[in-house]
C-alpha atoms as a PDB file:
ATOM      1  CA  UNK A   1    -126.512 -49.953   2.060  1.00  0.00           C
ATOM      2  CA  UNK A   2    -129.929 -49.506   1.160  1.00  0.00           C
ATOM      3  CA  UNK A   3    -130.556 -51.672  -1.864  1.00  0.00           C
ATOM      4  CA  UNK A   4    -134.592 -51.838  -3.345  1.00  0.00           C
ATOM      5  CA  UNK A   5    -135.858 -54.196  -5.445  1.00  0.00           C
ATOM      6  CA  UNK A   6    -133.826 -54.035  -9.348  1.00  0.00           C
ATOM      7  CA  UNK A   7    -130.898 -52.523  -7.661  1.00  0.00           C
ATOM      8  CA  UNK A   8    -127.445 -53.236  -9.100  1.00  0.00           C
ATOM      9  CA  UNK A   9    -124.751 -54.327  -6.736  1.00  0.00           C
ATOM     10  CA  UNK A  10    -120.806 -54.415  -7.867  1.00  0.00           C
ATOM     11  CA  UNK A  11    -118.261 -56.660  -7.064  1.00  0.00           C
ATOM     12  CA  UNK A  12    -115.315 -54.992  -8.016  1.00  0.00           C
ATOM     13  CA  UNK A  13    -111.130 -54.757  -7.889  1.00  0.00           C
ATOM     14  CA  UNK A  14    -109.612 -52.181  -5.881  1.00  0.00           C
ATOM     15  CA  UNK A  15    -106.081 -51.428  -4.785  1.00  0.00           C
ATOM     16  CA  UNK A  16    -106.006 -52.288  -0.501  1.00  0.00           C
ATOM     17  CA  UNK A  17    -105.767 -55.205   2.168  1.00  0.00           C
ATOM     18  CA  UNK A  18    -107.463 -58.234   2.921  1.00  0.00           C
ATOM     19  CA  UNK A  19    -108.304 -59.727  -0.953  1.00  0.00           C
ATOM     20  CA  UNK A  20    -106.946 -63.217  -2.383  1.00  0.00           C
ATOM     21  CA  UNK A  21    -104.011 -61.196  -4.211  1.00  0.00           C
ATOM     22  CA  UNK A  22    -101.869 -59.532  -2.390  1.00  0.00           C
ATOM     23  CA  UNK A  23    -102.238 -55.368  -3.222  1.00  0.00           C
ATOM     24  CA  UNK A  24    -105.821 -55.592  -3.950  1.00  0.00           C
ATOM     25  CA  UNK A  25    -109.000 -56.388  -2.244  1.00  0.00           C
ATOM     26  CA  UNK A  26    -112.879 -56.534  -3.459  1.00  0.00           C
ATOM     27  CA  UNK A  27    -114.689 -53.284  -3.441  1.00  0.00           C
ATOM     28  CA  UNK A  28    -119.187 -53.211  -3.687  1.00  0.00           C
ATOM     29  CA  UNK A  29    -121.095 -50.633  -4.395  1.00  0.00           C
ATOM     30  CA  UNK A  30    -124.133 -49.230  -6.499  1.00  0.00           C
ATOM     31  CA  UNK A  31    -124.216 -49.649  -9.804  1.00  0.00           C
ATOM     32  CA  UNK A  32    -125.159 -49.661 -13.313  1.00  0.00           C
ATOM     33  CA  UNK A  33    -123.855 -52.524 -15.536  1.00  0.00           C
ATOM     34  CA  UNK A  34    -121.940 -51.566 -18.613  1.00  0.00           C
ATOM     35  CA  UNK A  35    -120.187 -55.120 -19.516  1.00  0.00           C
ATOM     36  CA  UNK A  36    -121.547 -57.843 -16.978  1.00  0.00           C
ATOM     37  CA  UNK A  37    -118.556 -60.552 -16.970  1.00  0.00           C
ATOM     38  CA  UNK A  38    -120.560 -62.790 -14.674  1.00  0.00           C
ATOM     39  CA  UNK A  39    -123.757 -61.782 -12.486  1.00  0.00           C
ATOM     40  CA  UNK A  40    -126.602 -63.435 -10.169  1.00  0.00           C
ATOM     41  CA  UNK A  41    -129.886 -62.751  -9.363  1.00  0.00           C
ATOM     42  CA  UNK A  42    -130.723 -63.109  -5.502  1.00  0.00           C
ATOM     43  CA  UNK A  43    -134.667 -61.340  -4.225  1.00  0.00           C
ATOM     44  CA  UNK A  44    -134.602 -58.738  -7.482  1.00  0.00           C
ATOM     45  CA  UNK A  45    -130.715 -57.508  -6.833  1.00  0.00           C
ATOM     46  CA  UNK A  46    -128.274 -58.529  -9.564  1.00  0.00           C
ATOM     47  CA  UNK A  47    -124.998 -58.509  -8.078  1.00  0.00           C
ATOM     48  CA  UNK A  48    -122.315 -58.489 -11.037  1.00  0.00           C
ATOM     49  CA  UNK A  49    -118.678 -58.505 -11.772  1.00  0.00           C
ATOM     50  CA  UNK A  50    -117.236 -56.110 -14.476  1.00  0.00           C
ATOM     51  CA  UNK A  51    -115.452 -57.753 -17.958  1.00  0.00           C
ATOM     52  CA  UNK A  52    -112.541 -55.305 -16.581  1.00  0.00           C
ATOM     53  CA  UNK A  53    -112.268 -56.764 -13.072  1.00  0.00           C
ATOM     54  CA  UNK A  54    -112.259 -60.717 -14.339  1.00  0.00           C
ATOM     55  CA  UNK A  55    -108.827 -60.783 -14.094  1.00  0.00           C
ATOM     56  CA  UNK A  56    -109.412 -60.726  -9.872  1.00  0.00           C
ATOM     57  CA  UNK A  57    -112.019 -63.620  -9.779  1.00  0.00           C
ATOM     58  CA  UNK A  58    -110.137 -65.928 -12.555  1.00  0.00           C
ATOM     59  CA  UNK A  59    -110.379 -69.962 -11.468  1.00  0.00           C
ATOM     60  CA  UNK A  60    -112.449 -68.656  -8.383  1.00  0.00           C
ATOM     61  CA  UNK A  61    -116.129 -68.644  -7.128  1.00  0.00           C
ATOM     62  CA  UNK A  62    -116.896 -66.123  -4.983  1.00  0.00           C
ATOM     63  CA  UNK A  63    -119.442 -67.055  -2.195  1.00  0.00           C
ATOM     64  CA  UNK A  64    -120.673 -63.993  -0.325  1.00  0.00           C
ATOM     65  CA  UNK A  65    -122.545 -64.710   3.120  1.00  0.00           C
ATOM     66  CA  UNK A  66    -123.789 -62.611   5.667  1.00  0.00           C
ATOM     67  CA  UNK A  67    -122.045 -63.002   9.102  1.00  0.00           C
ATOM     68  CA  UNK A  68    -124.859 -61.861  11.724  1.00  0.00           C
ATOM     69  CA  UNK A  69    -122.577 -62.121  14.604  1.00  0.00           C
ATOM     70  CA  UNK A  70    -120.134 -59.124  12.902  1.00  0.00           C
ATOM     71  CA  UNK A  71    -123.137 -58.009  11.242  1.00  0.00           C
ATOM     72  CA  UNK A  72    -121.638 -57.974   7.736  1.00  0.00           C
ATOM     73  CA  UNK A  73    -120.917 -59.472   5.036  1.00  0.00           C
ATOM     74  CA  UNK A  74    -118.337 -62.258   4.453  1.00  0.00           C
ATOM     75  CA  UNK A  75    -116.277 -63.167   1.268  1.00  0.00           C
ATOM     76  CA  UNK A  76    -114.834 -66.167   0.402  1.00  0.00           C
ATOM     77  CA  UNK A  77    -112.785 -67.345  -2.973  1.00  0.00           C
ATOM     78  CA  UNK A  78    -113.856 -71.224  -3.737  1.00  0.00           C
ATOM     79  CA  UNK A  79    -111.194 -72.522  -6.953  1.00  0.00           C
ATOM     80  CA  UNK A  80    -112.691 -73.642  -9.380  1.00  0.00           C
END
């Protein structure tokens, strides 16, 4: 994923395997923001998480590395 500098990244819920509740897993992509819930600002890209999709992250941090051995990234739900 190409992202420049301003870009828009969302986190966001989407029925599948491998999230913290079972059914549903965390989709990214490109985007614009229409009601930012909760967002950070890491080298000019905002990454943000959608009022509709707070349900998903509710009493949890999500940390987001990268994992240069898999070359990818790597999610992780902290409670709060």
């Amino acid at each position: 994923m190409e992202l420049g500098k301003d870009a828009y990244l969302r986190f966001f819920v989407r029925y599948g395997f491998g999230g913290h509740i079972p059914g549903f897993s965390l989709g990214v992509k490109k985007d614009t923001p229409m009601d930012i819930f909760a967002s950070a600002n890491l080298e000019g890209i905002t990454f943000f998480i959608e009022n509709k999709d707070a349900w998903y992250f509710e009493n949890n941090d999500l940390h987001v590395s990268y994992n240069s051995e898999m070359q990818e990234p790597q999610f992780e739900y902290k409670e709060k």
